[in-house]
PDB file of N, CA and C in Angstrom:
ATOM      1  N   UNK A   1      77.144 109.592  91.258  1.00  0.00           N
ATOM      2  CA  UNK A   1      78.097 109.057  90.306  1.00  0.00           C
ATOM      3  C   UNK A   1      78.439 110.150  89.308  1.00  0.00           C
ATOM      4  N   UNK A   2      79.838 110.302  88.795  1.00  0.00           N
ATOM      5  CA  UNK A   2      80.290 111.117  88.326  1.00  0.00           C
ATOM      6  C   UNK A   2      80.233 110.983  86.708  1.00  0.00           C
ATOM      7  N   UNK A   3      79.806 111.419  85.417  1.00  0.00           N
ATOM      8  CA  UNK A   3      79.783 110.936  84.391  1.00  0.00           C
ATOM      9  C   UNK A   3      80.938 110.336  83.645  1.00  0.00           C
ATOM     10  N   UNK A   4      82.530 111.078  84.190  1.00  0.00           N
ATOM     11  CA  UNK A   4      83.426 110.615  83.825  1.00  0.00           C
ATOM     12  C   UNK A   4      84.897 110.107  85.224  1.00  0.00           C
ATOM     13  N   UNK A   5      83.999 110.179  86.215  1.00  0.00           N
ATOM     14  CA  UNK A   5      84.922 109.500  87.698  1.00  0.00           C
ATOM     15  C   UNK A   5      83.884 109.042  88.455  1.00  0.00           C
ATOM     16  N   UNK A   6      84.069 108.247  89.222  1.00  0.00           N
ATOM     17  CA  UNK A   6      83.822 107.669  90.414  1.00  0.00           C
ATOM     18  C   UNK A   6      84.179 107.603  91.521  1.00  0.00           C
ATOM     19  N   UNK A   7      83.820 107.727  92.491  1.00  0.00           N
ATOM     20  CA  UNK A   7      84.367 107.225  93.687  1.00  0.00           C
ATOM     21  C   UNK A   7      84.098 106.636  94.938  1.00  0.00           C
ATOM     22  N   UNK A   8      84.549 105.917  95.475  1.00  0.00           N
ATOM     23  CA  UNK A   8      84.044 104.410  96.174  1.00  0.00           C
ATOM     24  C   UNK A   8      84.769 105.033  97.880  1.00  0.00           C
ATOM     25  N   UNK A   9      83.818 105.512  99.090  1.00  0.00           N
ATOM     26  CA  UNK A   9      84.755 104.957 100.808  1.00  0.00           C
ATOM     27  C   UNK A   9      84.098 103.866 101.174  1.00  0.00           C
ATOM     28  N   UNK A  10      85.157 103.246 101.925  1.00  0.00           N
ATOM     29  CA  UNK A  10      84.671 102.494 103.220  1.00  0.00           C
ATOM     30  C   UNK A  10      85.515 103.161 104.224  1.00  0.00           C
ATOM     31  N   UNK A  11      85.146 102.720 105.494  1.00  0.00           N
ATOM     32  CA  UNK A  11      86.293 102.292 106.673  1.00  0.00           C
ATOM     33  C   UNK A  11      86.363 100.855 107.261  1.00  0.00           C
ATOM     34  N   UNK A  12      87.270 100.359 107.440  1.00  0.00           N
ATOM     35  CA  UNK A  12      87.467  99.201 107.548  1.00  0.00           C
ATOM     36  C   UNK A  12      88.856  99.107 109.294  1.00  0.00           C
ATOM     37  N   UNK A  13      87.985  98.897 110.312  1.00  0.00           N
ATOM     38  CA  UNK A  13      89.032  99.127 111.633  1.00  0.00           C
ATOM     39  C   UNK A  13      89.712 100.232 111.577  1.00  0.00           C
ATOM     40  N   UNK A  14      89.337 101.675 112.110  1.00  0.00           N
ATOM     41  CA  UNK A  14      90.076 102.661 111.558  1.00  0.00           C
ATOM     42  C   UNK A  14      91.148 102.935 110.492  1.00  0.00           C
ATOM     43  N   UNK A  15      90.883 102.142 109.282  1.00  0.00           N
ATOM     44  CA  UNK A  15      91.430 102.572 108.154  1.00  0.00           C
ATOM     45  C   UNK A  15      90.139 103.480 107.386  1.00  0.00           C
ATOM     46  N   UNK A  16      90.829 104.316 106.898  1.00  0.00           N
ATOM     47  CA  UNK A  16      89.258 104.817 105.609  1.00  0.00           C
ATOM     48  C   UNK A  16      90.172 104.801 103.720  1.00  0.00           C
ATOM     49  N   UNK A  17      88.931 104.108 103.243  1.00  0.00           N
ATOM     50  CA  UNK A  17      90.204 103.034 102.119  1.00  0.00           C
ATOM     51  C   UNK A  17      89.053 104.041 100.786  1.00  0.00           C
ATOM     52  N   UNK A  18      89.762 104.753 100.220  1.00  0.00           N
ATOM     53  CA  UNK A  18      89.141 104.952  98.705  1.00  0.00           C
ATOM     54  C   UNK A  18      89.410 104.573  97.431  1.00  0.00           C
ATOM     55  N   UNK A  19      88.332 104.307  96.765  1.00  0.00           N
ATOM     56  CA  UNK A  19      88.800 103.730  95.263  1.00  0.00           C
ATOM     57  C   UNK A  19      88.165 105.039  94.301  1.00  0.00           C
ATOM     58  N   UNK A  20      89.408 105.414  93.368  1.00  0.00           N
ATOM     59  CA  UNK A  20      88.883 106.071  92.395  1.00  0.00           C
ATOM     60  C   UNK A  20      88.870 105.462  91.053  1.00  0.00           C
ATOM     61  N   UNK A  21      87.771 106.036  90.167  1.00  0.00           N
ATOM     62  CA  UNK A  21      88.114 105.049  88.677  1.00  0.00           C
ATOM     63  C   UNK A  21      87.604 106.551  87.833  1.00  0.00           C
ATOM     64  N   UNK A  22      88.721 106.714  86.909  1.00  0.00           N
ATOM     65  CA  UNK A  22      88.939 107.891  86.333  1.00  0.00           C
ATOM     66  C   UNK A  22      88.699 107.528  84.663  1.00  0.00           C
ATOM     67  N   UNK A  23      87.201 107.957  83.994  1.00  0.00           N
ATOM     68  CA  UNK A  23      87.002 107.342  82.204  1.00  0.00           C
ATOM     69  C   UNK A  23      88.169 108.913  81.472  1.00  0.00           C
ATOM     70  N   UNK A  24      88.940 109.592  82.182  1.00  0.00           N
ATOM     71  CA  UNK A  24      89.378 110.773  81.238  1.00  0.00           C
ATOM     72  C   UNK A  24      90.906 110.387  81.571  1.00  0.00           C
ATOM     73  N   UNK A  25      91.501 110.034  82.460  1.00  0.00           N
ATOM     74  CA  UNK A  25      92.805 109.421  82.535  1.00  0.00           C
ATOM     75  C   UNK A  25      93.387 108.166  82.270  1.00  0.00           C
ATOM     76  N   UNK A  26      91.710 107.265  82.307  1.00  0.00           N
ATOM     77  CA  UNK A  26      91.964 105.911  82.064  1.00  0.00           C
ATOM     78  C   UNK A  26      92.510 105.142  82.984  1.00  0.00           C
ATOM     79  N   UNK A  27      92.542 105.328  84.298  1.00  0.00           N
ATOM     80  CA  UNK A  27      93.078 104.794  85.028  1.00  0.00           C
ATOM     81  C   UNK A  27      92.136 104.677  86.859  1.00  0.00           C
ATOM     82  N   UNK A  28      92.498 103.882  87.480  1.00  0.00           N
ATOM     83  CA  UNK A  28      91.978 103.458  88.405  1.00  0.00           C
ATOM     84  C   UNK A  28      92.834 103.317  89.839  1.00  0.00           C
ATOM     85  N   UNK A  29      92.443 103.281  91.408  1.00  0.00           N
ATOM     86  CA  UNK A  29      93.591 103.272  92.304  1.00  0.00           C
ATOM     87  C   UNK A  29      92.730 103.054  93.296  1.00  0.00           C
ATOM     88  N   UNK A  30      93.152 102.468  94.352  1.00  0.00           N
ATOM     89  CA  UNK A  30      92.886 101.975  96.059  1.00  0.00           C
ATOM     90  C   UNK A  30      93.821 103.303  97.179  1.00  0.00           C
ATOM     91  N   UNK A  31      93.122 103.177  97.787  1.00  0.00           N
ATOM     92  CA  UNK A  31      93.918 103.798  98.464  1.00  0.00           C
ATOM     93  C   UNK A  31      93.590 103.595 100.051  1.00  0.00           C
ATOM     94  N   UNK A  32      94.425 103.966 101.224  1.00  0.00           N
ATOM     95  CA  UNK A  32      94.110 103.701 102.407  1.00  0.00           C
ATOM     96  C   UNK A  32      94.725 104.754 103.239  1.00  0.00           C
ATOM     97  N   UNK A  33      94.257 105.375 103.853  1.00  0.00           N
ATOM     98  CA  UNK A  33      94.486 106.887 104.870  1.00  0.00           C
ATOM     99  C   UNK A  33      95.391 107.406 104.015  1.00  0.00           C
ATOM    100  N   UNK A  34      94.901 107.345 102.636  1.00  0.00           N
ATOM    101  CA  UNK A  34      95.732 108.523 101.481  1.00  0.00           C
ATOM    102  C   UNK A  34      97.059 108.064 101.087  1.00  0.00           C
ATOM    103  N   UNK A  35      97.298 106.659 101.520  1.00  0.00           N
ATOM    104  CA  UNK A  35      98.625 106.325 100.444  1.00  0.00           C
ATOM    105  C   UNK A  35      98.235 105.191  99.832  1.00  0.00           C
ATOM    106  N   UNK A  36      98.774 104.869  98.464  1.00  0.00           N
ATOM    107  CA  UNK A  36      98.364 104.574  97.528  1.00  0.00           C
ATOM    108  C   UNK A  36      98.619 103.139  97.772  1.00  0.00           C
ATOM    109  N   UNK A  37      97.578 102.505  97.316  1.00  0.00           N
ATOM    110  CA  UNK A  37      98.409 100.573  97.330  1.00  0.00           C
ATOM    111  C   UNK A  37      98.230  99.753  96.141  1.00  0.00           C
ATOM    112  N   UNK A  38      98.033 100.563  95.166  1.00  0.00           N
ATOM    113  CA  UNK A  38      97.481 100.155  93.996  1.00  0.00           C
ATOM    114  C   UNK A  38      96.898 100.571  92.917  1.00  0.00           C
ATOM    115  N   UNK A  39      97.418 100.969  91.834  1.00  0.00           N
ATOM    116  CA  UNK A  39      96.514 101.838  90.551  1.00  0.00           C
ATOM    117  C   UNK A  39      97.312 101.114  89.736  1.00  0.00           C
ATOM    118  N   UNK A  40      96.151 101.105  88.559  1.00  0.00           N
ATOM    119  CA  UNK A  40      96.652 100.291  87.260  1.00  0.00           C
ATOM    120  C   UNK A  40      95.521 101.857  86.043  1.00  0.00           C
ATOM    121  N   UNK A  41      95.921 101.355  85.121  1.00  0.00           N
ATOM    122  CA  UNK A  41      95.642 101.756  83.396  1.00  0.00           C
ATOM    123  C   UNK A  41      94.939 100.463  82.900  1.00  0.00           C
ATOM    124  N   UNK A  42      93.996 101.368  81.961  1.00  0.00           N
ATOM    125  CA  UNK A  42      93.068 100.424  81.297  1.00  0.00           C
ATOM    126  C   UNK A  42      93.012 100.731  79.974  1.00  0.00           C
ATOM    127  N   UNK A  43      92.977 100.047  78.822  1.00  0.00           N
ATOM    128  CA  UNK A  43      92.460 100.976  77.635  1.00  0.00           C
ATOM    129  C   UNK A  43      91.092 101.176  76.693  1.00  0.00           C
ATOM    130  N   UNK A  44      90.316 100.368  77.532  1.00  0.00           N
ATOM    131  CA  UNK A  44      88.833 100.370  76.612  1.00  0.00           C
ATOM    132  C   UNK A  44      87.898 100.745  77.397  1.00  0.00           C
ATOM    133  N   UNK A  45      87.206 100.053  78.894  1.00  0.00           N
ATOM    134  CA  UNK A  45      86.479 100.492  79.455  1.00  0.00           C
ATOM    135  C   UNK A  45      87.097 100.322  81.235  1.00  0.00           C
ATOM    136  N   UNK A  46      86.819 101.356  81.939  1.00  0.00           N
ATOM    137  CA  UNK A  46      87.038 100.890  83.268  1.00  0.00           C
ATOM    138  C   UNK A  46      86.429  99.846  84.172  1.00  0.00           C
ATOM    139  N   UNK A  47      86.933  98.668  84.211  1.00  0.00           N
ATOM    140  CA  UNK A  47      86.556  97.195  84.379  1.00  0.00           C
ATOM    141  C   UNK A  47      88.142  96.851  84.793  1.00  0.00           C
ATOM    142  N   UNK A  48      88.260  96.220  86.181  1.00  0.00           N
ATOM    143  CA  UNK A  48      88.888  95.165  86.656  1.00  0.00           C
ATOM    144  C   UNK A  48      89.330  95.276  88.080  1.00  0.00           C
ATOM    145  N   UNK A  49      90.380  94.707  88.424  1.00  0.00           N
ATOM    146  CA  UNK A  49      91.282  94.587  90.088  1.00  0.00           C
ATOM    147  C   UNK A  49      92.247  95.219  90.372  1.00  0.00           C
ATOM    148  N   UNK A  50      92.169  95.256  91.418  1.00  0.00           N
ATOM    149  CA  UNK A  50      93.263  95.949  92.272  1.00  0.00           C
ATOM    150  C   UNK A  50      93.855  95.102  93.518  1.00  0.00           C
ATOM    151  N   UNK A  51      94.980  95.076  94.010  1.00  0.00           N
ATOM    152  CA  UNK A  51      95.446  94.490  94.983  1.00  0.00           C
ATOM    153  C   UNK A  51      96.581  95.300  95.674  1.00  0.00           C
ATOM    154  N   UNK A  52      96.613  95.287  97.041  1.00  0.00           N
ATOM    155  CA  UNK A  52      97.490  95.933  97.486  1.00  0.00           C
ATOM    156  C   UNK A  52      97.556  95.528  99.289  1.00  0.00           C
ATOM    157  N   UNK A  53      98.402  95.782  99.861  1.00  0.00           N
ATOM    158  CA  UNK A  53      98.501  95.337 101.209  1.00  0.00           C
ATOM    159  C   UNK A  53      98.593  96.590 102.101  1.00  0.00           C
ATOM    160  N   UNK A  54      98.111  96.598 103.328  1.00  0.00           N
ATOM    161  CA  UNK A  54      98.294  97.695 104.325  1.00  0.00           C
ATOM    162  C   UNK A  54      99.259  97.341 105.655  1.00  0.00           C
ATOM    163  N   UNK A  55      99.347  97.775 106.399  1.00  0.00           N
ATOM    164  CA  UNK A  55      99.906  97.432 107.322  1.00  0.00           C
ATOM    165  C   UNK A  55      98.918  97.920 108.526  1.00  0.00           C
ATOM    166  N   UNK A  56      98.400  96.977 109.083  1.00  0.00           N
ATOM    167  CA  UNK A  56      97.780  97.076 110.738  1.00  0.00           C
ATOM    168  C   UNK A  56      98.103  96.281 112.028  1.00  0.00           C
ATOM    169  N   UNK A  57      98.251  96.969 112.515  1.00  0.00           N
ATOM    170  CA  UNK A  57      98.680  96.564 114.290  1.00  0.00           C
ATOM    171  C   UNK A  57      99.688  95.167 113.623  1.00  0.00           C
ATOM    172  N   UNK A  58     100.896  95.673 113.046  1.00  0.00           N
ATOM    173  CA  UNK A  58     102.317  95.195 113.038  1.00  0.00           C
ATOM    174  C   UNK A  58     102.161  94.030 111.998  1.00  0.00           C
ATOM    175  N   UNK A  59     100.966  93.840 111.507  1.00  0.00           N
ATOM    176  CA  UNK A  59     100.785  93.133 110.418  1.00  0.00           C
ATOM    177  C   UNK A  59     100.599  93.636 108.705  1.00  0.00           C
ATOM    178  N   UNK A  60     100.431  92.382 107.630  1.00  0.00           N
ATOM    179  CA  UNK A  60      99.859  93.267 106.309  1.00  0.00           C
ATOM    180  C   UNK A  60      98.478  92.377 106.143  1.00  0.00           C
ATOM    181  N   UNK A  61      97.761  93.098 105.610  1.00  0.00           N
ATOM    182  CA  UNK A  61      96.551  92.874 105.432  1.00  0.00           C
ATOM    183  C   UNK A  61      96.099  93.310 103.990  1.00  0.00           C
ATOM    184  N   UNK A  62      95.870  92.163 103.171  1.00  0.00           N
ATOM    185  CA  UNK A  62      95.531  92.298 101.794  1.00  0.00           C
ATOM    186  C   UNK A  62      94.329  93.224 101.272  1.00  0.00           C
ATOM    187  N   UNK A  63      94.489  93.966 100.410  1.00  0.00           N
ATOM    188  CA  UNK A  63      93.391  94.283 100.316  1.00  0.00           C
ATOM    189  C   UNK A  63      93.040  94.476  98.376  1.00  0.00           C
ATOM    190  N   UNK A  64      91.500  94.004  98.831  1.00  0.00           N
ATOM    191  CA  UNK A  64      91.291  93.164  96.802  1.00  0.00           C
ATOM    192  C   UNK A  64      89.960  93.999  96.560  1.00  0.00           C
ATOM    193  N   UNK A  65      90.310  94.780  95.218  1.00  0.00           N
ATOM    194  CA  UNK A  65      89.313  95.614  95.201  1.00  0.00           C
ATOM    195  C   UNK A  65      88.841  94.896  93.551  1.00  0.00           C
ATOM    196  N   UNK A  66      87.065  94.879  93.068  1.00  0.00           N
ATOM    197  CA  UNK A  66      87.071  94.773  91.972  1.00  0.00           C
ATOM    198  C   UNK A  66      85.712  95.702  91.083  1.00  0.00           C
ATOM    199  N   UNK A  67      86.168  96.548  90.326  1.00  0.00           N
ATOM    200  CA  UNK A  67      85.287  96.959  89.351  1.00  0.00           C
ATOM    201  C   UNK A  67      84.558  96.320  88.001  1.00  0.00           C
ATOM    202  N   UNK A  68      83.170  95.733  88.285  1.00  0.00           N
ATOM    203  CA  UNK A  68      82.984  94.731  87.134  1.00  0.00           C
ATOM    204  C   UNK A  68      82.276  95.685  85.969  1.00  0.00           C
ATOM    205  N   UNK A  69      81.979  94.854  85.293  1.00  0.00           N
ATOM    206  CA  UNK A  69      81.415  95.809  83.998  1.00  0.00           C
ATOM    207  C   UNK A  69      79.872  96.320  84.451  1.00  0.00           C
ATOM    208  N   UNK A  70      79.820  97.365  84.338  1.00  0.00           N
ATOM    209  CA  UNK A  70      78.251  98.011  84.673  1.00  0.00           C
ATOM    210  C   UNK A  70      78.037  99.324  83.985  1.00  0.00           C
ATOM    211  N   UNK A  71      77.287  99.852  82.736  1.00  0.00           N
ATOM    212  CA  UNK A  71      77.226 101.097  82.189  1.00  0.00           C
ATOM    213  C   UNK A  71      76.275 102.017  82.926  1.00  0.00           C
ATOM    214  N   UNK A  72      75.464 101.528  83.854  1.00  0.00           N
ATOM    215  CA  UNK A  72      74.799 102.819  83.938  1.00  0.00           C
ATOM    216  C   UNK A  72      74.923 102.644  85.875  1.00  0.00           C
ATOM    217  N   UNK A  73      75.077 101.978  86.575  1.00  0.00           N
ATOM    218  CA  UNK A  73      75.309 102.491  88.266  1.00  0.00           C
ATOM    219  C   UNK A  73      76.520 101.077  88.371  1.00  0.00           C
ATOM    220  N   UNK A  74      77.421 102.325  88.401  1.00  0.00           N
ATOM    221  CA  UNK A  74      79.028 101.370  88.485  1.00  0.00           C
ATOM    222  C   UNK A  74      79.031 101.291  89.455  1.00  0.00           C
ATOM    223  N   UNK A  75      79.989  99.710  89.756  1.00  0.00           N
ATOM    224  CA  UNK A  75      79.866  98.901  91.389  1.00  0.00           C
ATOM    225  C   UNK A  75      81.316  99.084  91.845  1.00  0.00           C
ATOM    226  N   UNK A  76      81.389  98.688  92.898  1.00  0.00           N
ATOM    227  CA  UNK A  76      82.905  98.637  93.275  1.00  0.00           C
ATOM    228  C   UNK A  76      82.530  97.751  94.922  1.00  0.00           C
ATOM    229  N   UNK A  77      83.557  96.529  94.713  1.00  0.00           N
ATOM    230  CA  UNK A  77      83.678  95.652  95.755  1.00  0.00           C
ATOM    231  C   UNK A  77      85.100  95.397  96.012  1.00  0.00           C
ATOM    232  N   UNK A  78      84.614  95.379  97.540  1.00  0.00           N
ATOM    233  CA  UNK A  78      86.176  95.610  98.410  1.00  0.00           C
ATOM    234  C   UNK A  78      86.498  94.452  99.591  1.00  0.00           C
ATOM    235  N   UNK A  79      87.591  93.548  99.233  1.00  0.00           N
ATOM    236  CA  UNK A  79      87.609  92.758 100.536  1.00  0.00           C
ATOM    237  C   UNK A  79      88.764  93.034 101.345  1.00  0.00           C
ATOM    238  N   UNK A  80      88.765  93.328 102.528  1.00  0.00           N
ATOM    239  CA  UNK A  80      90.032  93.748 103.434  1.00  0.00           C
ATOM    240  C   UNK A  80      90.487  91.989 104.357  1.00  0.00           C
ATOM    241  N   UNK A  81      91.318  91.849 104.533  1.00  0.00           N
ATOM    242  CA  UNK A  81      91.495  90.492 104.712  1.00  0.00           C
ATOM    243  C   UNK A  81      90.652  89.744 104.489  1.00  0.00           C
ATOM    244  N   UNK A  82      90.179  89.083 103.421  1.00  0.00           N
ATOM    245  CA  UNK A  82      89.206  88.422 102.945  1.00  0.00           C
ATOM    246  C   UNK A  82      88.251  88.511 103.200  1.00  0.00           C
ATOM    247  N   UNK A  83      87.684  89.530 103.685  1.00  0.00           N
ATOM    248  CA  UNK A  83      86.047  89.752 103.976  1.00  0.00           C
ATOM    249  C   UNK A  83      85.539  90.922 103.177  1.00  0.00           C
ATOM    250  N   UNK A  84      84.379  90.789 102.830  1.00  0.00           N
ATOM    251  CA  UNK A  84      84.101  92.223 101.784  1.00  0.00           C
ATOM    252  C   UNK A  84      83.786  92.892 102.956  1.00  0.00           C
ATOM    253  N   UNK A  85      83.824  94.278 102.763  1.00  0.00           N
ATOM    254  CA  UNK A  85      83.343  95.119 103.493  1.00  0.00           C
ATOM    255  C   UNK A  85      82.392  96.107 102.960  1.00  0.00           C
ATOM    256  N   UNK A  86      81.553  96.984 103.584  1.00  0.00           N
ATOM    257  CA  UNK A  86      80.780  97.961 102.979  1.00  0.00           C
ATOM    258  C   UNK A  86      81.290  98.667 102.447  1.00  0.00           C
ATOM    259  N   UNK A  87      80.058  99.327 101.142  1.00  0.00           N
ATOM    260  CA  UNK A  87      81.520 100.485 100.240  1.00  0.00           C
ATOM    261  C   UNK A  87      80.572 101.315 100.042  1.00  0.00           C
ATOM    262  N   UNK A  88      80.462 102.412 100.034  1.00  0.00           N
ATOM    263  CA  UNK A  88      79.956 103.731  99.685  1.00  0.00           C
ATOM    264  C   UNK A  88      80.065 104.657  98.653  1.00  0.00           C
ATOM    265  N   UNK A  89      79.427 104.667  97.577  1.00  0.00           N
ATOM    266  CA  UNK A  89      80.133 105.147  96.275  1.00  0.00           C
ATOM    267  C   UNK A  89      79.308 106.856  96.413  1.00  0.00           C
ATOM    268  N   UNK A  90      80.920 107.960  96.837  1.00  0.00           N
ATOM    269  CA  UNK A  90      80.315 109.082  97.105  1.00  0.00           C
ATOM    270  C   UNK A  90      81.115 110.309  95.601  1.00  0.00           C
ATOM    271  N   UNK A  91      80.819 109.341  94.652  1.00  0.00           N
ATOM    272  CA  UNK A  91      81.070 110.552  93.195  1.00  0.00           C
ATOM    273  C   UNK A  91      80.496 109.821  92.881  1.00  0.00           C
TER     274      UNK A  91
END
């Protein structure tokens, strides 16, 4: 864990989906084979959701990410069509 970033993989059916959460930009983002589906701004602490959709085999597939409040081993949970999936926090 990074003192002032984070960062969260999974893969989810050959997608590989990253979440970054940035305490020096203030801001947070999802991402899936490197295009973006979601970043928001925060202004006090990095805490909350993300939502964004992908597209697989001719469909969209939601995907709900959430950062809850944690000061000392920050979490990050990820559901890809409504199922959480494993997440790997590698910053």
């Amino acid at each position: 864990m990074g003192l002032l970033s984070s960062r969260w993989e999974a893969d989810w059916d050959g997608v590989h989906i990253t979440v970054h959460r940035n305490e020096v930009t203030k801001g947070f983002s999802v991402e899936a084979d490197g295009r973006t589906l979601d970043e928001k701004s925060w202004s006090l602490i990095g805490v909350g959701e993300l939502q964004g959709t992908l597209e697989k085999d001719g469909r969209e597939v939601n995907v709900w990410v959430e950062l809850p409040l944690a000061f000392r081993n920050p979490k990050c949970f990820v559901r890809v069509d409504g199922k959480e999936i494993a997440v790997k926090q590698v910053k």
